[in-house]
N, C-alpha and C. Protein backbone atom coordinates (compact mmCIF):
# COMPACT_ATOMS: atom_id res chain seq x y z
N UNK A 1 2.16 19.44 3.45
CA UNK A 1 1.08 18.54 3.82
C UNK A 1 -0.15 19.41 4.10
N UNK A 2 -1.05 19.26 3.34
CA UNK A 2 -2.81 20.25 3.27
C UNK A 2 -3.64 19.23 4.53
N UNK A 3 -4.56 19.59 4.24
CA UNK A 3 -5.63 19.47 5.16
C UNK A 3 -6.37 17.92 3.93
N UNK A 4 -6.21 18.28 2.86
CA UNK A 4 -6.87 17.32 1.88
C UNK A 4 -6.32 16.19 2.02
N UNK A 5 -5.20 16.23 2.54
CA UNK A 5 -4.64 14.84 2.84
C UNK A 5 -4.60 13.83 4.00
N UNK A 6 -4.99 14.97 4.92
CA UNK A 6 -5.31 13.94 6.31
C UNK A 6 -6.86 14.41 6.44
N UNK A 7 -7.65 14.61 5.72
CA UNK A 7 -8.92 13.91 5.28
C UNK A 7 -8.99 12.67 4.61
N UNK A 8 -10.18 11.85 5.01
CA UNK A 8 -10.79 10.21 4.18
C UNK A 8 -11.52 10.62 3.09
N UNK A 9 -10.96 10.33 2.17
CA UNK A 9 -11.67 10.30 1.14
C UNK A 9 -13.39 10.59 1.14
N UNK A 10 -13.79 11.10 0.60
CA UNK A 10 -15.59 11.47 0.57
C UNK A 10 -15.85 12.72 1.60
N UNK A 11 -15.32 13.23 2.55
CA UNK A 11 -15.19 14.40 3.42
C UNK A 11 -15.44 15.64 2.71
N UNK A 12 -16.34 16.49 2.92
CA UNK A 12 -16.84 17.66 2.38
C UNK A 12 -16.33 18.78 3.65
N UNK A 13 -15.56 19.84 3.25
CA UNK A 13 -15.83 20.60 5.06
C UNK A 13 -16.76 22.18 3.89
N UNK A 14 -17.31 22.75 4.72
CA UNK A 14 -18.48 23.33 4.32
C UNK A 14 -18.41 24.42 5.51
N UNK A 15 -19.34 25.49 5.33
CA UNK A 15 -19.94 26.29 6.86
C UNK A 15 -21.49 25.47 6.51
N UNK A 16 -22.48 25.88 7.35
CA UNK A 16 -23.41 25.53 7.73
C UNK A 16 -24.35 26.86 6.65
N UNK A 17 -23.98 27.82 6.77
CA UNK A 17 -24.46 28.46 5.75
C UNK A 17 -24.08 28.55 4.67
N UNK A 18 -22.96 28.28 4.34
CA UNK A 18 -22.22 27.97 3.02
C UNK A 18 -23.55 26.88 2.45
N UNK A 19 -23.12 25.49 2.92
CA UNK A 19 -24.24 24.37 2.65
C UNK A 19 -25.55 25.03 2.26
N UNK A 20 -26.41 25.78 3.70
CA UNK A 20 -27.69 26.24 3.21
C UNK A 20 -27.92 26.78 2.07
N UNK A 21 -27.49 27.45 1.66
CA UNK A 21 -27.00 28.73 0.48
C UNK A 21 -27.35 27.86 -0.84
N UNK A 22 -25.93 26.87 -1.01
CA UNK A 22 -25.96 25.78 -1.84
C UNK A 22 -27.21 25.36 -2.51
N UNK A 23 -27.68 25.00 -1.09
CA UNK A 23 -28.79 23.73 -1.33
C UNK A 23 -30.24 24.41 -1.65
N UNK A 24 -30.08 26.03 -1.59
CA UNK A 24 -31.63 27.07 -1.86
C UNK A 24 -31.23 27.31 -3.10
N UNK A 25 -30.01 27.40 -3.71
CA UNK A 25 -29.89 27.97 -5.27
C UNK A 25 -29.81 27.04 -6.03
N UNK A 26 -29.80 25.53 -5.45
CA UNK A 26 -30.16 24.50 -6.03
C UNK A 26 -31.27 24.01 -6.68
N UNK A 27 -32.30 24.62 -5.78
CA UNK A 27 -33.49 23.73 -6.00
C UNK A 27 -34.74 24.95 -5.85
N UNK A 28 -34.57 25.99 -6.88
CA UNK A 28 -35.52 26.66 -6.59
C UNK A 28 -37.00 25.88 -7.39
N UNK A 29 -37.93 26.47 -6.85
CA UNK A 29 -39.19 26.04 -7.22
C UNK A 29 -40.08 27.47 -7.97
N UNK A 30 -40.00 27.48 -8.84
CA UNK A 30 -40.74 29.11 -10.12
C UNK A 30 -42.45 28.75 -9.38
N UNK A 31 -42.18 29.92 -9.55
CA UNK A 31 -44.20 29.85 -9.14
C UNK A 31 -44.09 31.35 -10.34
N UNK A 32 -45.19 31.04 -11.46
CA UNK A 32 -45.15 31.84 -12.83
C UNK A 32 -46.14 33.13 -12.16
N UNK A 33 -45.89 34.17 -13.14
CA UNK A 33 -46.74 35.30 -12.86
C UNK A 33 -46.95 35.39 -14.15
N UNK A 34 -47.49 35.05 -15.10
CA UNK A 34 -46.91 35.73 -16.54
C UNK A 34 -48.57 36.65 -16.67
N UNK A 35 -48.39 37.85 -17.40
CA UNK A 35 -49.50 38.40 -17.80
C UNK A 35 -49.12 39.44 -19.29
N UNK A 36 -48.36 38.80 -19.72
CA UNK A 36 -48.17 39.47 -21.31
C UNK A 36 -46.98 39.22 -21.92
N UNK A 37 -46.55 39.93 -22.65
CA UNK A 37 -45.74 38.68 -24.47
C UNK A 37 -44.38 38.24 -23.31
N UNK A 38 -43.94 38.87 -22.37
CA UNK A 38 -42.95 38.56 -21.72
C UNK A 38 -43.61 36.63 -20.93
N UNK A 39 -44.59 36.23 -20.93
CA UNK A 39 -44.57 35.18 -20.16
C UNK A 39 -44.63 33.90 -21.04
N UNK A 40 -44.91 34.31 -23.12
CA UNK A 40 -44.70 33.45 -23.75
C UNK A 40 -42.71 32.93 -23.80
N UNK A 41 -42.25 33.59 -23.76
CA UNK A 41 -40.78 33.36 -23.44
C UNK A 41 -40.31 32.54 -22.07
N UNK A 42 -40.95 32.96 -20.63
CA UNK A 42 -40.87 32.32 -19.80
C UNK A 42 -41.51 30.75 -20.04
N UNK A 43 -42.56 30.69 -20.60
CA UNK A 43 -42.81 29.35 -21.20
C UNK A 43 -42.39 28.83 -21.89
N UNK A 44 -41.52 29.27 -22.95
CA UNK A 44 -40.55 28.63 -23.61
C UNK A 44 -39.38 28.55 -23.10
N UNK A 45 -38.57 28.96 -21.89
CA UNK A 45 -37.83 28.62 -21.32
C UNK A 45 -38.08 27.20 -20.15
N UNK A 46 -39.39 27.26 -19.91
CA UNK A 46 -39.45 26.02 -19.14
C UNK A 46 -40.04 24.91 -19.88
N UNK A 47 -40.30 24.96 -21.36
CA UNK A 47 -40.58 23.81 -22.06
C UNK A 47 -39.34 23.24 -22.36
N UNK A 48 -39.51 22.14 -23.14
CA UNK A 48 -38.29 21.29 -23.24
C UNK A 48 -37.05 21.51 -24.10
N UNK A 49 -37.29 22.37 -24.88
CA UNK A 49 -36.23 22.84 -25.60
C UNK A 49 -35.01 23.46 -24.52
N UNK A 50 -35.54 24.17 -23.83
CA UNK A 50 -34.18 24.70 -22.59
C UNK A 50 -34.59 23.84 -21.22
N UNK A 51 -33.03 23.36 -21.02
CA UNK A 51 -33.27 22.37 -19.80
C UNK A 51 -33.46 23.18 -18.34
N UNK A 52 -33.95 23.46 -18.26
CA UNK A 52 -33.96 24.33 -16.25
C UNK A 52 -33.36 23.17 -15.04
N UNK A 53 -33.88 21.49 -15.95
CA UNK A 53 -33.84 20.85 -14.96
C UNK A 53 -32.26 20.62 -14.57
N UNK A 54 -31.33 21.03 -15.45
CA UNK A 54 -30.04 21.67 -15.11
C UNK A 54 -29.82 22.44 -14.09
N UNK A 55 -31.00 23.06 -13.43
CA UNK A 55 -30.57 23.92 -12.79
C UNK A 55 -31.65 24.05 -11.04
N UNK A 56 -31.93 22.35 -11.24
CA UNK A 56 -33.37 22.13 -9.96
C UNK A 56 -34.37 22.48 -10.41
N UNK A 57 -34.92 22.87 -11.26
CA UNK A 57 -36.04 23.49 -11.62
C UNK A 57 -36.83 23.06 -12.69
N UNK A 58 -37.58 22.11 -12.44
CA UNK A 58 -37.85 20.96 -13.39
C UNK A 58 -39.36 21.21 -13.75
N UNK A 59 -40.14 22.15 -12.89
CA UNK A 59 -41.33 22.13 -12.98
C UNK A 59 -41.82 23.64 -12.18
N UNK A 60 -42.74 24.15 -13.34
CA UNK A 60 -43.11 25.31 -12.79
C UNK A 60 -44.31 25.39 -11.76
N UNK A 61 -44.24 25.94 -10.50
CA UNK A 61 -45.32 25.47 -9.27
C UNK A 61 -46.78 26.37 -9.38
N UNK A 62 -47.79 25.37 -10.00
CA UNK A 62 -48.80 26.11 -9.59
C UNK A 62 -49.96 26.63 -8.88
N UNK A 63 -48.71 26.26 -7.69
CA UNK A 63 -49.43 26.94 -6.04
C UNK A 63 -47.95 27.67 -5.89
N UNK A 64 -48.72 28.80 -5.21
CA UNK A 64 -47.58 29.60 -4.41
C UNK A 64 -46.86 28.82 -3.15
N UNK A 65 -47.54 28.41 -2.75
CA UNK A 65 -46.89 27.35 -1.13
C UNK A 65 -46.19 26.31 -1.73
N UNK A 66 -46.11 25.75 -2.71
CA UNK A 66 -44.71 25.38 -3.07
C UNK A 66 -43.50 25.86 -4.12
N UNK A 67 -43.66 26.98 -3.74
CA UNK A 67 -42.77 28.15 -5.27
C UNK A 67 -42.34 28.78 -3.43
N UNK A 68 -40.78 29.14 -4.17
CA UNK A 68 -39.76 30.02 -3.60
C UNK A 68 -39.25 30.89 -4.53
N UNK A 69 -39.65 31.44 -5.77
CA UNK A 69 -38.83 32.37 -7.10
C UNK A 69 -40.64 32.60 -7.47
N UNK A 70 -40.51 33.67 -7.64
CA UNK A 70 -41.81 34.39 -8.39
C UNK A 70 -41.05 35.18 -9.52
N UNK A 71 -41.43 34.57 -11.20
CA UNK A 71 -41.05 35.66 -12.20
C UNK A 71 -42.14 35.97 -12.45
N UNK A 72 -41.78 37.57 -12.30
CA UNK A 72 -43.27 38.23 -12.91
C UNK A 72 -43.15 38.73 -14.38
N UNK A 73 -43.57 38.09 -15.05
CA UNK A 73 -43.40 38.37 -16.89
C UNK A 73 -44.63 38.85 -17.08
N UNK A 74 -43.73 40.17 -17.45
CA UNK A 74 -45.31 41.66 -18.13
C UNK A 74 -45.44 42.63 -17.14
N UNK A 75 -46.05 43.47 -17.79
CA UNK A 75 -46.88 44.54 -17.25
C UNK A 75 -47.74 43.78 -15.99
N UNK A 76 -47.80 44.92 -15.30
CA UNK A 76 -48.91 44.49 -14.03
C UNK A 76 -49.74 45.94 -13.81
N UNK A 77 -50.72 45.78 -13.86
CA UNK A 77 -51.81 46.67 -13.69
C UNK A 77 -52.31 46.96 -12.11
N UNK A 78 -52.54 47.73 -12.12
CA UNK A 78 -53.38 48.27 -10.87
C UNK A 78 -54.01 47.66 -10.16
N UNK A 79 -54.63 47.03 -10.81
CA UNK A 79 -56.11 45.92 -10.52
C UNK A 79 -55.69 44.64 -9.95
N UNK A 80 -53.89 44.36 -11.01
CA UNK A 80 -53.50 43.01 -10.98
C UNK A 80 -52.91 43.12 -9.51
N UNK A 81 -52.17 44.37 -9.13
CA UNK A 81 -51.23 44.37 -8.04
C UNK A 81 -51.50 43.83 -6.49
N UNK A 82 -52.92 44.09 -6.29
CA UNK A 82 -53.24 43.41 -4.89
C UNK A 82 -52.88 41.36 -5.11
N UNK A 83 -53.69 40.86 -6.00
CA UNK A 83 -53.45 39.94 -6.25
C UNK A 83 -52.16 39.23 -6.54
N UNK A 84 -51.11 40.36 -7.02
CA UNK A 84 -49.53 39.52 -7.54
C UNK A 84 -49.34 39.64 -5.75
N UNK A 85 -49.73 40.53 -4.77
CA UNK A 85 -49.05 40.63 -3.24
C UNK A 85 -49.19 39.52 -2.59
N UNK A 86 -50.69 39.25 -3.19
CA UNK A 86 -51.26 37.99 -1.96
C UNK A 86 -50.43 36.61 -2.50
N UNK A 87 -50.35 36.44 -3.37
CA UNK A 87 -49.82 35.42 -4.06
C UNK A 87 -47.94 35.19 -3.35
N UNK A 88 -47.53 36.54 -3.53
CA UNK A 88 -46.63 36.53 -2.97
C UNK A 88 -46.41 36.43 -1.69
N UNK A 89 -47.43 36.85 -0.28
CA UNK A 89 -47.27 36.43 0.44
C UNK A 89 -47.09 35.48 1.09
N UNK A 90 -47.85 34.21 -0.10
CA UNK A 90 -48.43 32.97 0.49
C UNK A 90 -47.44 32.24 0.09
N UNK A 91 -45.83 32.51 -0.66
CA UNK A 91 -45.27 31.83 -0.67
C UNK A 91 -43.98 31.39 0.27
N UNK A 92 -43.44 30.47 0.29
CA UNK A 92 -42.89 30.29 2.13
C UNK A 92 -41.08 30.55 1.61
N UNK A 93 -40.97 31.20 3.15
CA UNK A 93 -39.97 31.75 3.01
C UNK A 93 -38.50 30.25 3.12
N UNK A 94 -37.36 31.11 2.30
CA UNK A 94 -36.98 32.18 1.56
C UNK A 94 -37.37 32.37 0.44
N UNK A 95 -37.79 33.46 -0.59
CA UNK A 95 -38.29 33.74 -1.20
C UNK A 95 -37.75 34.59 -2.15
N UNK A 96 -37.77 34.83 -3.59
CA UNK A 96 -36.97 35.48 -4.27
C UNK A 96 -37.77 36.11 -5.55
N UNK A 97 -37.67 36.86 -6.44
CA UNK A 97 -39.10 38.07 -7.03
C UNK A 97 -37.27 37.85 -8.77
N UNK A 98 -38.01 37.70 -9.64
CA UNK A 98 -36.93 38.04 -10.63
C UNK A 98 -38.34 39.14 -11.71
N UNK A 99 -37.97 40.44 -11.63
CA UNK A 99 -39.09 41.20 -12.70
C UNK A 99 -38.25 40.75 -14.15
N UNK A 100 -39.42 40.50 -15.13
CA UNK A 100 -39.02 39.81 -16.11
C UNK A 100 -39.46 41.02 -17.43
N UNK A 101 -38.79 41.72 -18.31
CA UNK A 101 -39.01 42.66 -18.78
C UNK A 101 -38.86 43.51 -18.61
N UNK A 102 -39.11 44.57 -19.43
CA UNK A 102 -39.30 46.18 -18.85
C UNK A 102 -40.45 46.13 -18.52
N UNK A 103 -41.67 45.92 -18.85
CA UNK A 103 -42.59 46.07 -18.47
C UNK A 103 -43.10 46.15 -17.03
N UNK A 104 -42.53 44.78 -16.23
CA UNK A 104 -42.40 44.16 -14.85
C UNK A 104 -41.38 45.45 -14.56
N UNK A 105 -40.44 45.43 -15.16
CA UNK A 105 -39.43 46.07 -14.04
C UNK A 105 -39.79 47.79 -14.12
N UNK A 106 -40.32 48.15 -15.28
CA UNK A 106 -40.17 50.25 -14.85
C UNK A 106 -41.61 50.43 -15.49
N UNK A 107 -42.37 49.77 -15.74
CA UNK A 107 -43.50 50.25 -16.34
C UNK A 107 -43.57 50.03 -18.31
N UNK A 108 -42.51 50.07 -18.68
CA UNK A 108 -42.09 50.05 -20.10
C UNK A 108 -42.69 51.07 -20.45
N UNK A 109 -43.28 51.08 -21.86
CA UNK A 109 -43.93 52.20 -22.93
C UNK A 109 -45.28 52.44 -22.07
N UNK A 110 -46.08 52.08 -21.04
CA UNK A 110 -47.39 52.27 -20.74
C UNK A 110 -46.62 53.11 -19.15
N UNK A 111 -46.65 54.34 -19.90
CA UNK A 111 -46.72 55.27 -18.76
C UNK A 111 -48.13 56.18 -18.47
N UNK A 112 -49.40 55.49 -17.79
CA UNK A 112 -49.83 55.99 -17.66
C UNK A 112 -50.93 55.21 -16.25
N UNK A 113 -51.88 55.69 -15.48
CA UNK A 113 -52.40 55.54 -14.52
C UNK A 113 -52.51 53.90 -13.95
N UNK A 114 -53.36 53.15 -15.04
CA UNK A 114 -53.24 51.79 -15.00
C UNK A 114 -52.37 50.74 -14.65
N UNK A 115 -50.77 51.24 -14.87
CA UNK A 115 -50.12 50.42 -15.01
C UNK A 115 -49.18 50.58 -14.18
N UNK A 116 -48.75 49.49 -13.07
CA UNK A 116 -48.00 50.10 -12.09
C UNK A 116 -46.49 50.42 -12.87
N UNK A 117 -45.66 51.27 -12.34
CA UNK A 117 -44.75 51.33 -12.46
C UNK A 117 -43.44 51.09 -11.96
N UNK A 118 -43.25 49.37 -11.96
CA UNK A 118 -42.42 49.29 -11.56
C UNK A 118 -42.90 47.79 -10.84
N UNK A 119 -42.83 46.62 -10.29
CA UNK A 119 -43.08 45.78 -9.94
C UNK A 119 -42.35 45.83 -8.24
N UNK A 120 -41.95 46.43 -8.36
CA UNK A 120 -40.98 46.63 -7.28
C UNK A 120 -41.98 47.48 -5.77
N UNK A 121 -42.55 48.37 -6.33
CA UNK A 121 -43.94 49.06 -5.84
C UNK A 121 -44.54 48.47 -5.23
N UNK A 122 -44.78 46.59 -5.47
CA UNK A 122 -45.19 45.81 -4.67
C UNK A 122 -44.89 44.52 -4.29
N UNK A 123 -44.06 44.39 -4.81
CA UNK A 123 -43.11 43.10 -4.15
C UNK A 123 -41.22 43.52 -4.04
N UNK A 124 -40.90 43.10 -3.62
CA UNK A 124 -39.49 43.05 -2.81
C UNK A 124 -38.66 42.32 -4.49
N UNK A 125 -37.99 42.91 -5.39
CA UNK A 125 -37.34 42.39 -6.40
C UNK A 125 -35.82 42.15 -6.45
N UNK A 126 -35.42 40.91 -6.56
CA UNK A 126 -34.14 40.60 -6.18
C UNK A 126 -33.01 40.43 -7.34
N UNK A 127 -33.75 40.00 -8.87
CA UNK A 127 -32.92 40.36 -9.91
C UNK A 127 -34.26 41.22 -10.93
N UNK A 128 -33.78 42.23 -11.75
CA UNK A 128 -34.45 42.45 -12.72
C UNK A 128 -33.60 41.86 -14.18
N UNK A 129 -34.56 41.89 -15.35
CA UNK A 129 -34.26 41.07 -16.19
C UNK A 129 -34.79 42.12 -17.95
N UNK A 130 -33.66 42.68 -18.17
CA UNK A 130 -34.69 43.67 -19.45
C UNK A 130 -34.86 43.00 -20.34
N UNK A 131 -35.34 43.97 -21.65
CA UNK A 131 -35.64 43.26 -22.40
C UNK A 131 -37.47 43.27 -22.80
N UNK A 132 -37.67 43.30 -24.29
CA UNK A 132 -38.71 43.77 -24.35
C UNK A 132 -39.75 42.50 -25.90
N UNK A 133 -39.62 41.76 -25.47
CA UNK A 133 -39.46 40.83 -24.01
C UNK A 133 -38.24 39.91 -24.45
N UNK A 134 -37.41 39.61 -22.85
CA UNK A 134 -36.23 39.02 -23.09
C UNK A 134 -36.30 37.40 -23.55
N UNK A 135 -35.25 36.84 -24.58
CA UNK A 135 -35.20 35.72 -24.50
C UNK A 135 -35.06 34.79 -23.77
N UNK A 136 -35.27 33.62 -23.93
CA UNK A 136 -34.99 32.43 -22.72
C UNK A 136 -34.00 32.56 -22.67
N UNK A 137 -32.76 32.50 -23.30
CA UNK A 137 -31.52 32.60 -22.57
C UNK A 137 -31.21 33.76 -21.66
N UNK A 138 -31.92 34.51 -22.16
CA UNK A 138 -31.57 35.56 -21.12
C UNK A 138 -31.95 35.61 -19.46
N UNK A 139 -33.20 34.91 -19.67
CA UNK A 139 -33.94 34.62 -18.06
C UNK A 139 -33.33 33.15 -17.69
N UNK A 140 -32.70 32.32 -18.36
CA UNK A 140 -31.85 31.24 -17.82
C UNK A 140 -30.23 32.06 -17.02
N UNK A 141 -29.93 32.84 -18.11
CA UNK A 141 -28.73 33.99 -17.40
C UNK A 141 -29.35 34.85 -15.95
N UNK A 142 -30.46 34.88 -15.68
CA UNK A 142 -30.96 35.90 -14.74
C UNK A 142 -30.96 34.67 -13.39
N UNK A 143 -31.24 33.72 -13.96
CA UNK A 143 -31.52 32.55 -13.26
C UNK A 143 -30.43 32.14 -12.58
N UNK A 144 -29.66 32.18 -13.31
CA UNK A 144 -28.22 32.23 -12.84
C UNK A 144 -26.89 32.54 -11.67
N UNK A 145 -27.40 34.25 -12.32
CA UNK A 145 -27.30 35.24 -11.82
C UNK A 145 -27.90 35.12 -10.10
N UNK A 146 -29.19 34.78 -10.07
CA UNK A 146 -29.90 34.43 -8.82
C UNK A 146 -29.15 33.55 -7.98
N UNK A 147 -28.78 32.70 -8.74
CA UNK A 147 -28.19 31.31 -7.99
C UNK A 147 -26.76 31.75 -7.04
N UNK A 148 -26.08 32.48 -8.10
CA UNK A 148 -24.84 33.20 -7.05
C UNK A 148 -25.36 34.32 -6.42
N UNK A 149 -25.85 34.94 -6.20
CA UNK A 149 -26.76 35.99 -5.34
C UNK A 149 -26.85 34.85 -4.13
N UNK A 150 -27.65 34.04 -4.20
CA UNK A 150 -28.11 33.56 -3.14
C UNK A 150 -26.86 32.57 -2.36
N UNK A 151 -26.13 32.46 -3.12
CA UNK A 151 -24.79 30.96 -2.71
C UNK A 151 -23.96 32.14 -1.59
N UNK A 152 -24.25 33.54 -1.89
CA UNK A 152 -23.20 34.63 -1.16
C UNK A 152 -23.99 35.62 -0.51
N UNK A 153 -25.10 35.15 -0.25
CA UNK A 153 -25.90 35.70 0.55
C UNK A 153 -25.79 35.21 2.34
N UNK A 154 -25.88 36.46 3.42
CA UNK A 154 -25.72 36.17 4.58
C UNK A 154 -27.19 35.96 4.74
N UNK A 155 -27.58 34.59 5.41
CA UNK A 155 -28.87 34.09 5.85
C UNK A 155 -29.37 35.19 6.93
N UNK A 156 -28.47 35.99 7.92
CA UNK A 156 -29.52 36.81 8.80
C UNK A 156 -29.31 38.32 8.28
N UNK A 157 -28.85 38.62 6.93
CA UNK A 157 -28.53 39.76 6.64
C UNK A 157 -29.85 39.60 5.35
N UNK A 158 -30.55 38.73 5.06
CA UNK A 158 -31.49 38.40 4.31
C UNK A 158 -32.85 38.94 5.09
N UNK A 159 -32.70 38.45 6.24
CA UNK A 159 -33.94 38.71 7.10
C UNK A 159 -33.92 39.95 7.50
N UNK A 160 -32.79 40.65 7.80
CA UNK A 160 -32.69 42.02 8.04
C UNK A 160 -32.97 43.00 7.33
N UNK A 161 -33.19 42.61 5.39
CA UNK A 161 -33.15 43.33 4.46
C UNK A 161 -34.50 42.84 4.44
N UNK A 162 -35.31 42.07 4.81
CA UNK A 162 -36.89 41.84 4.81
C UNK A 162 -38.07 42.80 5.84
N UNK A 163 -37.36 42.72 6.40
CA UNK A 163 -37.73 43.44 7.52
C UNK A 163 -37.66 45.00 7.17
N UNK A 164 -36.69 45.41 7.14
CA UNK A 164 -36.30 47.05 6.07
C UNK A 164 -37.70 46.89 5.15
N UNK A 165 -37.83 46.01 4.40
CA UNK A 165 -38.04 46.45 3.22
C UNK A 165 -39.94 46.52 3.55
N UNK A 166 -40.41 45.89 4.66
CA UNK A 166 -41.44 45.73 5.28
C UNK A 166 -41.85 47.09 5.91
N UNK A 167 -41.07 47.56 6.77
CA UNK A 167 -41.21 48.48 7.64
C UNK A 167 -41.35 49.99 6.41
N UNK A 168 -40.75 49.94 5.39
CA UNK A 168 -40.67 50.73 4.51
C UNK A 168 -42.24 50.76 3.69
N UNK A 169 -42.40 49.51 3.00
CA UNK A 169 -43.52 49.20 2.51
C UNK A 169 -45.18 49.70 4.15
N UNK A 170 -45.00 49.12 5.07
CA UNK A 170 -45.70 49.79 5.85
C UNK A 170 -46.14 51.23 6.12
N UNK A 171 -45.00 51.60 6.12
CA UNK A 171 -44.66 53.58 5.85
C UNK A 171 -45.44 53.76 4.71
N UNK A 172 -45.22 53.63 3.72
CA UNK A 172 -45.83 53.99 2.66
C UNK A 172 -47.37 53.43 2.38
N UNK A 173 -47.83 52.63 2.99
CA UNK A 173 -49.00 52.66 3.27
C UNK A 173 -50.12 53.20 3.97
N UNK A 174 -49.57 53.33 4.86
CA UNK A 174 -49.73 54.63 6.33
C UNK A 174 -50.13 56.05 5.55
N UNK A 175 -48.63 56.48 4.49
CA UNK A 175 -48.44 57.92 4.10
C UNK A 175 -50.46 57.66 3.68
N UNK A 176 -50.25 56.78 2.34
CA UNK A 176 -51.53 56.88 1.82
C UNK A 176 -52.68 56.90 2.09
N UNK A 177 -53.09 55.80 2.96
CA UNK A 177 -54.38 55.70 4.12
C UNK A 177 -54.56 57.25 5.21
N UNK A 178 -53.35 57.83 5.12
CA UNK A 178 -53.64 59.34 5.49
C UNK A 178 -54.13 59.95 4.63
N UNK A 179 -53.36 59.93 3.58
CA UNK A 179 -53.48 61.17 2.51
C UNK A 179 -55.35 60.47 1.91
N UNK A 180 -55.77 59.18 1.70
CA UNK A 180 -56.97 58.95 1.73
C UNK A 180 -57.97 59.53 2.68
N UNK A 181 -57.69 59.69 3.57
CA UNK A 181 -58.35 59.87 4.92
C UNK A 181 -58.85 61.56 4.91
N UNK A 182 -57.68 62.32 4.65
CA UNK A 182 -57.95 63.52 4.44
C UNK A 182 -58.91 64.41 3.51
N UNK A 183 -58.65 63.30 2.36
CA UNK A 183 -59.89 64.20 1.84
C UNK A 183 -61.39 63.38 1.33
């Protein structure tokens, strides 16, 4: 005799973070970054040929205050990077970064001053995604991929890894505003 049986029919038992988990990898909301050939693919993944709405994601947000998933598709430049931060700041937590490409994720073939290297340099990245530039199925697989990330994610071990990753990013701002300072 289980437990399923001296339950009433329709009874869900759950943790409370189990549920939360669920219900964030459910319904993410894309807020787009696209800035090169990697963001024509992200657009063809959210046009109608591939369903997202399979997956909560029915519409790409174009305000950050209602986006929780930032894909950044392409290269990001120097110039671009203050602007991909603020954008990212302003979106409400929990919050999740998928770099879309090589480009987004290591710099790709443009190794040189302009181009940051690495997307990661300025935002907090939770899946990367290669590919030069990857197909929609492939960023529907990344998408995925996200969804169990987050279903097995500890809610205060999230905030703890935000915080790290803050205090780190601070440091390294500091180093520079010195090393500016000096000469």
């Amino acid at each position: 005799m289980g437990l399923e049986e001296n339950l009433p029919s329709g009874v869900l038992l759950s943790t409370l973070e189990g549920f939360t988990n669920w219900a964030r990898s459910s319904s993410l909301w894309p807020a787009t970054f696209g800035l090169a050939c990697c963001a024509i693919e992200m657009m063809t993944t959210g046009a109608g040929r591939y369903d997202l709405a399979r997956f909560g994601m029915e519409v790409f947000r174009p305000s950050p205050r209602q986006a929780d998933l930032m894909i950044v598709a392409g290269r990001v430049s120097q110039k671009m990077a203050p602007v991909l931060r603020q954008i990212y700041d302003q979106m409400v937590e929990p919050k999740w970064v998928i770099s879309m490409g090589v480009c987004a994720s290591s710099g790709g073939m443009f190794n040189n001053y302009a181009i940051v290297q690495g997307v990661d340099h300025v935002v907090p990245v939770d899946m990367y995604l290669p590919g030069c530039p990857p197909r929609p199925e492939m960023l529907m697989d990344a998408i995925l991929k996200l969804h169990e990330k987050i279903r097995h994610e500890k809610i205060d071990a999230r905030t703890q890894l935000l915080a790290e990753a803050k205090a780190r990013r601070d440091e390294r701002d500091g180093a520079r505003l010195a090393l500016a300072e000096g000469h």
